[in-house]
C-alpha atoms as a PDB file:
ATOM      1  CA  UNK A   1      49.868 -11.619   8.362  1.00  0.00           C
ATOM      2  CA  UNK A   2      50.919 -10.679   4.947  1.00  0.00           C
ATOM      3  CA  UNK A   3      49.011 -13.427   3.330  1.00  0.00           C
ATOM      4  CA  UNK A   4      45.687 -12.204   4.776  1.00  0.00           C
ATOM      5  CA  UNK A   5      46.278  -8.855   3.756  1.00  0.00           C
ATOM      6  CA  UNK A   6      47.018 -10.113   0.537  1.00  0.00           C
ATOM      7  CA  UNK A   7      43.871 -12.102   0.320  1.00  0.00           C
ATOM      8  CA  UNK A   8      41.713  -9.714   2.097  1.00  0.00           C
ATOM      9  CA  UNK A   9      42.163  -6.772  -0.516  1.00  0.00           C
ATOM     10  CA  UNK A  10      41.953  -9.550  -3.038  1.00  0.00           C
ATOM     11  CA  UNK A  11      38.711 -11.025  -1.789  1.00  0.00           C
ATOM     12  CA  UNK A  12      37.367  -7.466  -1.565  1.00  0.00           C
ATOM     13  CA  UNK A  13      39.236  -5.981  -4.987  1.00  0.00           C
ATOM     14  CA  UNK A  14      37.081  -8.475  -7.365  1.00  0.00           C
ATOM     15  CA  UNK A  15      33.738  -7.759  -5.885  1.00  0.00           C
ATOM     16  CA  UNK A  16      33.586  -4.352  -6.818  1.00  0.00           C
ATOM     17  CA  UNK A  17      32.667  -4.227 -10.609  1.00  0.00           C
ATOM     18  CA  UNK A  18      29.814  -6.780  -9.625  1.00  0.00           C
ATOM     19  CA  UNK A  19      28.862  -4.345  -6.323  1.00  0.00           C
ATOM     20  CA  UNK A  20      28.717  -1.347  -8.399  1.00  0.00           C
ATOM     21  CA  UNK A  21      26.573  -2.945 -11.247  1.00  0.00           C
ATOM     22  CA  UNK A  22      24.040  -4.196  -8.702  1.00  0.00           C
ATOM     23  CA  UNK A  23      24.109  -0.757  -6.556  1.00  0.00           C
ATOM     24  CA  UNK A  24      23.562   1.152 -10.730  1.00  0.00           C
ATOM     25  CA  UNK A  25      20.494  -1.452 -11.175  1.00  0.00           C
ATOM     26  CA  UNK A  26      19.444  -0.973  -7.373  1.00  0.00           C
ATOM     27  CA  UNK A  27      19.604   2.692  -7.798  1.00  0.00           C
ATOM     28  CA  UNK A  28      17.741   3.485 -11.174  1.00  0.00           C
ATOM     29  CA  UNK A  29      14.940   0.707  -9.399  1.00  0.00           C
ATOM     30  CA  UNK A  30      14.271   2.935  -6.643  1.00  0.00           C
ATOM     31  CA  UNK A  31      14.452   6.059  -8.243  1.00  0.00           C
ATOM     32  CA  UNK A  32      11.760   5.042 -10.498  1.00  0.00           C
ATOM     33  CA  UNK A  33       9.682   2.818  -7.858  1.00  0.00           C
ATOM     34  CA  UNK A  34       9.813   5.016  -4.643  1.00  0.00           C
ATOM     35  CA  UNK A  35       7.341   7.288  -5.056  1.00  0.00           C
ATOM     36  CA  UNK A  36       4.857   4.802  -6.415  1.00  0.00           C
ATOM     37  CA  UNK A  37       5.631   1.989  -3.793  1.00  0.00           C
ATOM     38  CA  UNK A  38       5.344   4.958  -1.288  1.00  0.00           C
ATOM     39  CA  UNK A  39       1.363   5.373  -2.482  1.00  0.00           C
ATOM     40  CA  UNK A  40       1.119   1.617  -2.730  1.00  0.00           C
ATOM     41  CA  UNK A  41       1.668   1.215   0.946  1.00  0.00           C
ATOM     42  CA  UNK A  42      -0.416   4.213   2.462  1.00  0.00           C
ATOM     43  CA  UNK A  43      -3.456   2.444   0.759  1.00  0.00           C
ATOM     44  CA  UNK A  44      -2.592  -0.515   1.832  1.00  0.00           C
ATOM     45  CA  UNK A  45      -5.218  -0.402   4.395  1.00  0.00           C
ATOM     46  CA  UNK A  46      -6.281  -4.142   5.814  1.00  0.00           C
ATOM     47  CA  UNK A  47      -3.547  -6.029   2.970  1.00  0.00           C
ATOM     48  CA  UNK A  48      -1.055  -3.543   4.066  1.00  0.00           C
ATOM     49  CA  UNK A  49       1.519  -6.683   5.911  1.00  0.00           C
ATOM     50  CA  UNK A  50       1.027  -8.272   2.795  1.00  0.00           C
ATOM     51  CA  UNK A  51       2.136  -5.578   0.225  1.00  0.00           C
ATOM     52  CA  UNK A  52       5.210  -4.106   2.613  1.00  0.00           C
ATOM     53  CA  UNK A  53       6.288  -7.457   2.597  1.00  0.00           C
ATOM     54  CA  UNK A  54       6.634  -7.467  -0.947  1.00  0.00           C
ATOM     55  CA  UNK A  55       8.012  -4.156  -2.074  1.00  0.00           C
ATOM     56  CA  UNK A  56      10.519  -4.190   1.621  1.00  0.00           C
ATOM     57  CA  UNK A  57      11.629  -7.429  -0.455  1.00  0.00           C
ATOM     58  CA  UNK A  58      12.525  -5.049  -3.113  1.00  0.00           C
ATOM     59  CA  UNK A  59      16.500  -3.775  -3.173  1.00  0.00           C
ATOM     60  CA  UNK A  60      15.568  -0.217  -2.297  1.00  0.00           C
ATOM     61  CA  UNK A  61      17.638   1.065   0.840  1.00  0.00           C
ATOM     62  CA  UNK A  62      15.318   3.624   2.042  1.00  0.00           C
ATOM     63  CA  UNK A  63      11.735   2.152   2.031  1.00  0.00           C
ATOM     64  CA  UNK A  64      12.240   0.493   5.203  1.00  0.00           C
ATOM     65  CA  UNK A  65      13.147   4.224   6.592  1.00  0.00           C
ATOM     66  CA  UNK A  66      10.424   5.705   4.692  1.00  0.00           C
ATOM     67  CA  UNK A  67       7.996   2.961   6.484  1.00  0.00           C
ATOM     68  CA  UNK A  68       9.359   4.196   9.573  1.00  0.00           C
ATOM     69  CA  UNK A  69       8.424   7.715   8.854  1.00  0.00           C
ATOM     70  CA  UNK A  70       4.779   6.278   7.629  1.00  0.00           C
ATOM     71  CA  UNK A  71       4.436   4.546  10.677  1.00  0.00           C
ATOM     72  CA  UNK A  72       5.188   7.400  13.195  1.00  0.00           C
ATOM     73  CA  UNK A  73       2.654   9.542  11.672  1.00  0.00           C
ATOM     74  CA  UNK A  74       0.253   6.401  11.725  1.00  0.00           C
ATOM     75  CA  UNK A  75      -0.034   6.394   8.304  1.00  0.00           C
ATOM     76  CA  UNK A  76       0.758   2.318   8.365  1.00  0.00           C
ATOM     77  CA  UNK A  77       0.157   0.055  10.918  1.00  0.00           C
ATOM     78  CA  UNK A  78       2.731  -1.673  13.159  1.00  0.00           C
ATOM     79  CA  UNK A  79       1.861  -5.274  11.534  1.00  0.00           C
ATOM     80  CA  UNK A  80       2.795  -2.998   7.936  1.00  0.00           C
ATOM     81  CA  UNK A  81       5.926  -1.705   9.704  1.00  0.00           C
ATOM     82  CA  UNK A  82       7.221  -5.130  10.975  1.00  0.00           C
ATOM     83  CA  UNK A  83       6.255  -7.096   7.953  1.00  0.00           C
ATOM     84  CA  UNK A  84       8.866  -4.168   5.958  1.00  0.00           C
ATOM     85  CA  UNK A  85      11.255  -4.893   8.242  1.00  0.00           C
ATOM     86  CA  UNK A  86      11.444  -8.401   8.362  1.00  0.00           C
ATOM     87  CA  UNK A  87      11.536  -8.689   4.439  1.00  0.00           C
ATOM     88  CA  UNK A  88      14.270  -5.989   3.770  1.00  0.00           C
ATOM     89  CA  UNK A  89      17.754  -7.272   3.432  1.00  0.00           C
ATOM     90  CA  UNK A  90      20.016  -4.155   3.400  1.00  0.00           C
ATOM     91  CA  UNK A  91      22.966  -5.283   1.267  1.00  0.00           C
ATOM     92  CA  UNK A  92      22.221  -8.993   1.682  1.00  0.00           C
ATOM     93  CA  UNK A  93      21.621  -8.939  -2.316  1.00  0.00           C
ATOM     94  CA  UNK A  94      24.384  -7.277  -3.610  1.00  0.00           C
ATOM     95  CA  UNK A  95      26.375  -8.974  -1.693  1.00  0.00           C
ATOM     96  CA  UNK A  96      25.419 -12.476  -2.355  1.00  0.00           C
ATOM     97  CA  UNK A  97      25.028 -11.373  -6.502  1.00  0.00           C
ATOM     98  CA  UNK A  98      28.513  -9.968  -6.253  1.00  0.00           C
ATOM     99  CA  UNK A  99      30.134 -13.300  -4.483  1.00  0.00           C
ATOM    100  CA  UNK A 100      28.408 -15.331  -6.825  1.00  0.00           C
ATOM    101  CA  UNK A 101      25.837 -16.722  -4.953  1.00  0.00           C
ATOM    102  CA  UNK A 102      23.491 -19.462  -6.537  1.00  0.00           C
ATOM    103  CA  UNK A 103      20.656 -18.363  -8.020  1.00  0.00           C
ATOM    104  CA  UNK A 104      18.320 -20.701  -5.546  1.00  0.00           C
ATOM    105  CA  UNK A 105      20.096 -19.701  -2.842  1.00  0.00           C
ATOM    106  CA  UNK A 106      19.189 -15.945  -3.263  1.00  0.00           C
ATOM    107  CA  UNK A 107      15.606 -17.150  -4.327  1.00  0.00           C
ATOM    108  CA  UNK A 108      15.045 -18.919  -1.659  1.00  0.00           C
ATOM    109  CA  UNK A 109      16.381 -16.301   1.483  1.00  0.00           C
ATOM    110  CA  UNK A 110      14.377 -13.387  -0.385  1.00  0.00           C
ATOM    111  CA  UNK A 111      11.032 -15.955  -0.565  1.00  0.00           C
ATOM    112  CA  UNK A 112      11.702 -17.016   3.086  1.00  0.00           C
ATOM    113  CA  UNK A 113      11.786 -13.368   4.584  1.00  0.00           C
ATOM    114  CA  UNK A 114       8.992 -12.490   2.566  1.00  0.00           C
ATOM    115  CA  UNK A 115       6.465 -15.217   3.554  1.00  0.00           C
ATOM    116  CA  UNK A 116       7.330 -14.348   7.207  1.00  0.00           C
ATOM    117  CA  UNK A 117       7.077 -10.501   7.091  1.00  0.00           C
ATOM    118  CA  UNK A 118       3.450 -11.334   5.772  1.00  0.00           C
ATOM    119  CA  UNK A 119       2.379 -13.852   8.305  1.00  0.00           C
ATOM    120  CA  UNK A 120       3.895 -11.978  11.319  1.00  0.00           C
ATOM    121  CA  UNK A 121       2.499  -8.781   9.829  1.00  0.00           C
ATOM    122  CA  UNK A 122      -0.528 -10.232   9.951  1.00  0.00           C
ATOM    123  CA  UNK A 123      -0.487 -11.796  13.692  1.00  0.00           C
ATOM    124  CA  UNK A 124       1.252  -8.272  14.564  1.00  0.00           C
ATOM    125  CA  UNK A 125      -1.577  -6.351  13.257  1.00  0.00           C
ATOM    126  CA  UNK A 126      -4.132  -8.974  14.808  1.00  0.00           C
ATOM    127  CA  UNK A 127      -2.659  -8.617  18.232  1.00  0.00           C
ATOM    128  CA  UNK A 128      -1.342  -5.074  18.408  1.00  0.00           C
ATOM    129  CA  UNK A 129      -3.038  -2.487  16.136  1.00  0.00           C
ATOM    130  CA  UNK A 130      -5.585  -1.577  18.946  1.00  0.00           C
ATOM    131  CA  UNK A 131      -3.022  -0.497  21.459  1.00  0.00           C
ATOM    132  CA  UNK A 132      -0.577   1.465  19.168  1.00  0.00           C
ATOM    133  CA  UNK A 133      -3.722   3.747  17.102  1.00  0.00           C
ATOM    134  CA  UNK A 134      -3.567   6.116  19.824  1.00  0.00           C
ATOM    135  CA  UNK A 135      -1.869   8.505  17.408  1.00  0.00           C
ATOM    136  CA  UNK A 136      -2.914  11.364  15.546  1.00  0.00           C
ATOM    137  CA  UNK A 137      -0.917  11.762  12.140  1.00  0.00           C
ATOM    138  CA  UNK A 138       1.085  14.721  12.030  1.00  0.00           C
ATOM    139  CA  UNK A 139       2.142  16.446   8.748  1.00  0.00           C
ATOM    140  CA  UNK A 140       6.575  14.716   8.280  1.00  0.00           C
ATOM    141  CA  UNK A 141       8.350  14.802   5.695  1.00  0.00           C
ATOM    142  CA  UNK A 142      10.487  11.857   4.555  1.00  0.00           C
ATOM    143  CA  UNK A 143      14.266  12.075   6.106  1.00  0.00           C
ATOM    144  CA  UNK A 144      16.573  12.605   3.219  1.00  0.00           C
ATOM    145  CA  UNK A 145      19.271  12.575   5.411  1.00  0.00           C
ATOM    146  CA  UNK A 146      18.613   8.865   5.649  1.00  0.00           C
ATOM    147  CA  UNK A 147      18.301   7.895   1.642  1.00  0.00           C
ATOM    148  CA  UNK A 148      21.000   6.776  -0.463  1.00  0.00           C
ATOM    149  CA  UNK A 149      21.909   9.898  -1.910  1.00  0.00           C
ATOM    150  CA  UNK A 150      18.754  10.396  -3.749  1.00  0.00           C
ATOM    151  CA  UNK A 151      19.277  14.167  -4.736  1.00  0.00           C
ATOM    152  CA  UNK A 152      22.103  13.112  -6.643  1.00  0.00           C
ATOM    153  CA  UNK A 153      23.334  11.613  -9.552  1.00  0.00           C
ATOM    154  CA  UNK A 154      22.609   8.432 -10.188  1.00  0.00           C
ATOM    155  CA  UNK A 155      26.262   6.884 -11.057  1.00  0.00           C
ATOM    156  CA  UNK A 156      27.678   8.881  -8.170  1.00  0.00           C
ATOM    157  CA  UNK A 157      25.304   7.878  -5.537  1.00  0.00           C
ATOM    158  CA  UNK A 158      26.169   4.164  -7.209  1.00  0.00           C
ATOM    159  CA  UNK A 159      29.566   4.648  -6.507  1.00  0.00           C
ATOM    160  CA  UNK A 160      29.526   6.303  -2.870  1.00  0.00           C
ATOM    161  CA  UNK A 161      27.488   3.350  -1.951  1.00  0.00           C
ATOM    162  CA  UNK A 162      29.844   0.446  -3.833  1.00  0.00           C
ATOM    163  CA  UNK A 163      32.878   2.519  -2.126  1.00  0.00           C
ATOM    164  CA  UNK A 164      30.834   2.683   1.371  1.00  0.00           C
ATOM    165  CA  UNK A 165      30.228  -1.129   1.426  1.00  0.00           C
ATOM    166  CA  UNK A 166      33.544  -1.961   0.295  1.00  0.00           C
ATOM    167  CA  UNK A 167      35.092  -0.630   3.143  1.00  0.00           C
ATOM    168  CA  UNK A 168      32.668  -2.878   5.220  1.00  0.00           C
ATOM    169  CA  UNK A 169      33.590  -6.205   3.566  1.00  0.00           C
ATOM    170  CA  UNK A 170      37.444  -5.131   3.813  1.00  0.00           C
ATOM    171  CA  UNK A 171      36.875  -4.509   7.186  1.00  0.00           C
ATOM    172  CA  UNK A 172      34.964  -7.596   7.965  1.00  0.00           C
ATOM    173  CA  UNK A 173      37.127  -9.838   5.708  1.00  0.00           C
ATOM    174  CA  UNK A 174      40.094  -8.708   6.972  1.00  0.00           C
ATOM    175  CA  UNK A 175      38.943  -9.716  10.814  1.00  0.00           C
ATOM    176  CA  UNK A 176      37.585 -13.248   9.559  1.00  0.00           C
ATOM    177  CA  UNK A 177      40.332 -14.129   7.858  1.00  0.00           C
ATOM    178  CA  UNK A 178      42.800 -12.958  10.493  1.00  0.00           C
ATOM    179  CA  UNK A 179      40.542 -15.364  12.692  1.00  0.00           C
ATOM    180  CA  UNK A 180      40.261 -17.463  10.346  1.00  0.00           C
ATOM    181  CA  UNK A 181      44.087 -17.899  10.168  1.00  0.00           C
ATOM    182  CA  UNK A 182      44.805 -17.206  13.927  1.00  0.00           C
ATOM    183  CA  UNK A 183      42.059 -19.342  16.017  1.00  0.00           C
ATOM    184  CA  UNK A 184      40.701 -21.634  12.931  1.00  0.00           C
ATOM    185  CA  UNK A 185      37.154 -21.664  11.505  1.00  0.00           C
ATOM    186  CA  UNK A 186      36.308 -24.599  13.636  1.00  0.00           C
ATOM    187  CA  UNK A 187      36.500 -22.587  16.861  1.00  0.00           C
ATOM    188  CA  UNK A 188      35.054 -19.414  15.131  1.00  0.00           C
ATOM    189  CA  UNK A 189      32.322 -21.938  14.142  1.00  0.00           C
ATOM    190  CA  UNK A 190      32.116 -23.112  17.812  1.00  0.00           C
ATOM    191  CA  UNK A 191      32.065 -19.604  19.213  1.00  0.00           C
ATOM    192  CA  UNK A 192      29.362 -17.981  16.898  1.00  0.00           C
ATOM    193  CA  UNK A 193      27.148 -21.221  17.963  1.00  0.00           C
ATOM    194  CA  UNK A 194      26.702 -22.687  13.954  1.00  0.00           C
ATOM    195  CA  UNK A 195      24.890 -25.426  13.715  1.00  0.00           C
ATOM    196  CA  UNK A 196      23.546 -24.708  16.979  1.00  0.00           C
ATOM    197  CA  UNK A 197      19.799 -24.041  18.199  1.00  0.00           C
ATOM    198  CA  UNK A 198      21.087 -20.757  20.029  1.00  0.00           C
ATOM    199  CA  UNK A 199      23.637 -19.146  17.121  1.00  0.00           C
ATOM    200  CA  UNK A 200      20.098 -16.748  16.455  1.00  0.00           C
ATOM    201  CA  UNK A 201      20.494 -15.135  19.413  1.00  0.00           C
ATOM    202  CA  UNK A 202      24.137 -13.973  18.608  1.00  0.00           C
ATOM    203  CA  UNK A 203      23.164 -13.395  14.796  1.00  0.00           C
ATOM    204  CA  UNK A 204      19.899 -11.325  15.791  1.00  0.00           C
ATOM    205  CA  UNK A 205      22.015  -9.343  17.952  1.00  0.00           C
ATOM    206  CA  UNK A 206      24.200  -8.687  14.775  1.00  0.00           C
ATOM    207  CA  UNK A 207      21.144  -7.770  12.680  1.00  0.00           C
ATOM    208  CA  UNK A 208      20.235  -5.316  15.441  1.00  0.00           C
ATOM    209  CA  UNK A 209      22.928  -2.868  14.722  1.00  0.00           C
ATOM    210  CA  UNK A 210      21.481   0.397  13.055  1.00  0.00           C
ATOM    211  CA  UNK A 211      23.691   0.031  10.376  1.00  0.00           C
ATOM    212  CA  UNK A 212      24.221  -1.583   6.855  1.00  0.00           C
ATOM    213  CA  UNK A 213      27.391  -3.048   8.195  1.00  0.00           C
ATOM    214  CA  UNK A 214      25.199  -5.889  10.184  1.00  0.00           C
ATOM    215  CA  UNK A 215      23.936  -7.074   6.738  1.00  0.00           C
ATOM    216  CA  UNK A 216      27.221  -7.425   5.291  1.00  0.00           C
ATOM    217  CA  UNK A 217      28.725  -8.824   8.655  1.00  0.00           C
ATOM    218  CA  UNK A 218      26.036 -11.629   8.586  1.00  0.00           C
ATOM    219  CA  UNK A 219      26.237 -12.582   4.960  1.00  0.00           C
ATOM    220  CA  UNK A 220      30.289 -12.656   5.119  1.00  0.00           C
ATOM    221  CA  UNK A 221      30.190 -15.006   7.998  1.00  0.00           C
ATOM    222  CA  UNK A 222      27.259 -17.269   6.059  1.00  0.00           C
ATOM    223  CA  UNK A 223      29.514 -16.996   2.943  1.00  0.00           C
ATOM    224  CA  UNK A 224      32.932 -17.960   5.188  1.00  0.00           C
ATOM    225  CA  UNK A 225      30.729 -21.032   6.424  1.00  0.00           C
ATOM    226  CA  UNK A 226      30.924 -19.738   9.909  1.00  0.00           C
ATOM    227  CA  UNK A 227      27.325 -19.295  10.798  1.00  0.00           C
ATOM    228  CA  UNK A 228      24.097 -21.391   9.311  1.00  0.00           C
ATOM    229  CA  UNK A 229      21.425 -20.627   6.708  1.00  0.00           C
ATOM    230  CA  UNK A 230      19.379 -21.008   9.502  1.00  0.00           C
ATOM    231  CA  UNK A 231      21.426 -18.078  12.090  1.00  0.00           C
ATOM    232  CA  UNK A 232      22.076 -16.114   8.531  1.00  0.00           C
ATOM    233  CA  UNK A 233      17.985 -16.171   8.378  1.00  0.00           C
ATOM    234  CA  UNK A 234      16.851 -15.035  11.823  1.00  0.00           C
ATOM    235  CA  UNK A 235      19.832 -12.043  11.385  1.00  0.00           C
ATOM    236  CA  UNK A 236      18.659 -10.997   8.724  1.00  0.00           C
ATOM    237  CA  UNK A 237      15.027 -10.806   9.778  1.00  0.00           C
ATOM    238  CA  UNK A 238      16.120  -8.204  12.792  1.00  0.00           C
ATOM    239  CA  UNK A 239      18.040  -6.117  10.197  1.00  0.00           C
ATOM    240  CA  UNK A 240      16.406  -3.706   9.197  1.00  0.00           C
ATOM    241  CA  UNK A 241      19.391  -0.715   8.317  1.00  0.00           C
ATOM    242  CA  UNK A 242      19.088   2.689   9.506  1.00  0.00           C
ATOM    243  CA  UNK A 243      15.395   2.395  10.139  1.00  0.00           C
ATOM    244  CA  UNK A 244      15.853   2.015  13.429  1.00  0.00           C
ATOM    245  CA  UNK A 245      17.753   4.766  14.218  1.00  0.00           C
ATOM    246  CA  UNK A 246      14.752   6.816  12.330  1.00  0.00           C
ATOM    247  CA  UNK A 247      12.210   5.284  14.850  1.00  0.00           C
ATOM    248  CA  UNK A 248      14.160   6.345  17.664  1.00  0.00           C
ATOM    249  CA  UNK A 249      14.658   9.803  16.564  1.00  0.00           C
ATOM    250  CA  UNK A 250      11.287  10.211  14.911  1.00  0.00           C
ATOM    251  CA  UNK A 251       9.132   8.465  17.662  1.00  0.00           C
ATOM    252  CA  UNK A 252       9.243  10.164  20.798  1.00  0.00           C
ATOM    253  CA  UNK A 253       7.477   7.031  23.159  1.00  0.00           C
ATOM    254  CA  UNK A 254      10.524   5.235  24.065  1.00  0.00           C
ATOM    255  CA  UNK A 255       8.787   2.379  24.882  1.00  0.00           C
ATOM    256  CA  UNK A 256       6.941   1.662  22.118  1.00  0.00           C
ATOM    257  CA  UNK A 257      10.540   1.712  20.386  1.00  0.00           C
ATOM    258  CA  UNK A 258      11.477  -0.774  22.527  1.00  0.00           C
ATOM    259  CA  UNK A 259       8.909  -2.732  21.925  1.00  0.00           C
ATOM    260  CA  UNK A 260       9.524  -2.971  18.278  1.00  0.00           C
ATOM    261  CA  UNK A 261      13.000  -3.533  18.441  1.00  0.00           C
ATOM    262  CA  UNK A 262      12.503  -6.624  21.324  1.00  0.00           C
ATOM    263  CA  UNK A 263       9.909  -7.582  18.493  1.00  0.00           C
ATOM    264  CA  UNK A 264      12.194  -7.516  15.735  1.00  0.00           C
ATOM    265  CA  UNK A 265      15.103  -9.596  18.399  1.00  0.00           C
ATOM    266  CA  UNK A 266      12.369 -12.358  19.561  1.00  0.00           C
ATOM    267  CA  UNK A 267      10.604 -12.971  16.065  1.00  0.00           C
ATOM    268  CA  UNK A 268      14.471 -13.207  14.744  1.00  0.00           C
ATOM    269  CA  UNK A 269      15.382 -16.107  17.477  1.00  0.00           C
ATOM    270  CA  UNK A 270      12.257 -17.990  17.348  1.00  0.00           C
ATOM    271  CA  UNK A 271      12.108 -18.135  13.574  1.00  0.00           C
ATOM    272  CA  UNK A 272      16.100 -19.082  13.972  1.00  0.00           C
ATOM    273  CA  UNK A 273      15.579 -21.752  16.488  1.00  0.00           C
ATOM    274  CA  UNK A 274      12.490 -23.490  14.657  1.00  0.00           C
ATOM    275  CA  UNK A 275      14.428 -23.317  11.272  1.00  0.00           C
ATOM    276  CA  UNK A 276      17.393 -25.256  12.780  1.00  0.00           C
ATOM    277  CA  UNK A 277      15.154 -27.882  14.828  1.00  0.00           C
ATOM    278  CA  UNK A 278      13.220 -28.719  12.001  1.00  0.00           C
ATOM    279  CA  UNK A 279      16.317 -28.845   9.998  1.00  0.00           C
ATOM    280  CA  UNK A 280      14.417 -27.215   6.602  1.00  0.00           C
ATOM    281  CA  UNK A 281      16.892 -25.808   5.328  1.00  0.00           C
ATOM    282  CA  UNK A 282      19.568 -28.034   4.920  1.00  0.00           C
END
């Protein structure tokens, strides 16, 4: 047990110059992109999957909540809001730039969850936008609450946030490699279904939590060779943060909540399952 203290704080100790460089660079690129990507997407009109696709890809922790917020007041359309969803990685990025993740690697996840928040956008919007415009927009302001610490500082918010995920990977390092060293990564492999047509459904489950701790769950695992590219994928496409929370406080039809989030689960699994059938990414 010693030994995977040792490494856990180790493991975690090194990756927090490179986690608070990425959160400085993440920071000052929402501070000065927010507001504009904010009027990007509310005249978005028609393209709108298309363009929330591309700026959710962006590293900016609350645009997928300020979609929310755009989306309960109608503002955006559900094929907008899923398209944000799917293409936002949470702390995916940092994550993978602070382990030392190859460049191609990073390139292609990002480019993957991009090209399917447009095209489900898309089919979303093509299928649904008729029975969810029953809405008037109501005048709501943009949760705070649920932003990185926008009103203050930039270094400090950098460092609240490089602390706050820091505590997640110890955490989550610290149970892997106790499993790791305990049952073998074999049998963690086994159980967590890698390599394995129905590992999505326990990694969308994953990505479901309401939290920024799913993100850095799923990309530990991927990194510890536990799970696939393939399950690491189809998590990540059902993570979507703290958003979710938002659209269950915000939105006061339950079902259509629901809806969204058994949207978010199903799109995860089925792009999960294809992925490892077809064997692309490997």
């Amino acid at each position: 047990m010693k030994e995977v203290i040792l490494d856990t704080l180790l493991d975690t100790i090194k990756l927090i110059p490179f986690l608070f460089i990425a959160f400085l660079l993440i920071e000052l690129m929402e501070h000065k992109l927010s507001n504009k990507n904010k009027k990007i997407i509310t005249k978005s009109k028609k393209y709108g999957p298309v363009l929330g696709s591309l700026l959710g890809a962006l590293p900016q922790c609350g645009f997928s909540v300020m979609a929310t917020n755009l989306y309960v007041t109608r503002i955006i359309t559900l094929g907008t809001l899923i398209s944000i969803y799917l293409s936002t990685s949470d702390e995916m990025l940092p994550i993978l730039i602070s382990e030392k993740a190859p460049f191609n690697l990073i390139a292609k996840i990002i480019l993957i969850k991009v090209l399917l928040g447009i095209i489900y956008g898309i089919i979303v919007d093509i299928i649904f936008t008729k029975i969810f415009k029953n809405k008037e927009k109501e005048n709501y302001e943009i949760c705070d609450k649920e932003h990185c610490h926008c009103e203050e500082h930039i270094l400090l918010s950098s460092l609240k946030h490089t602390l706050k995920i820091v505590l997640f990977i110890l955490i989550t390092t610290f149970i892997l490699n106790t499993l790791f060293h305990y049952v073998g990564e074999d049998y963690l492999s086994k159980i967590l279904l890698k390599d394995n047509i129905f590992g999505p459904f326990i990694t969308c489950l994953i990505g479901l939590i309401p939290n920024c701790g799913a993100s850095v769950i799923l990309t530990e695992l991927y990194l510890n060779n536990a799970i696939s590219l393939s399950a690491l994928l189809s998590g990540l496409l059902s993570s979507s943060g703290t958003a979710l929370l938002v659209l269950f406080k915000s939105n006061k039809n339950i079902k259509e909540n629901i809806f969204i989030l058994s949207l978010l689960y199903l799109i995860g699994v089925f792009t999960g399952i294809i992925l490892e059938l077809v064997n692309l990414l490997n």
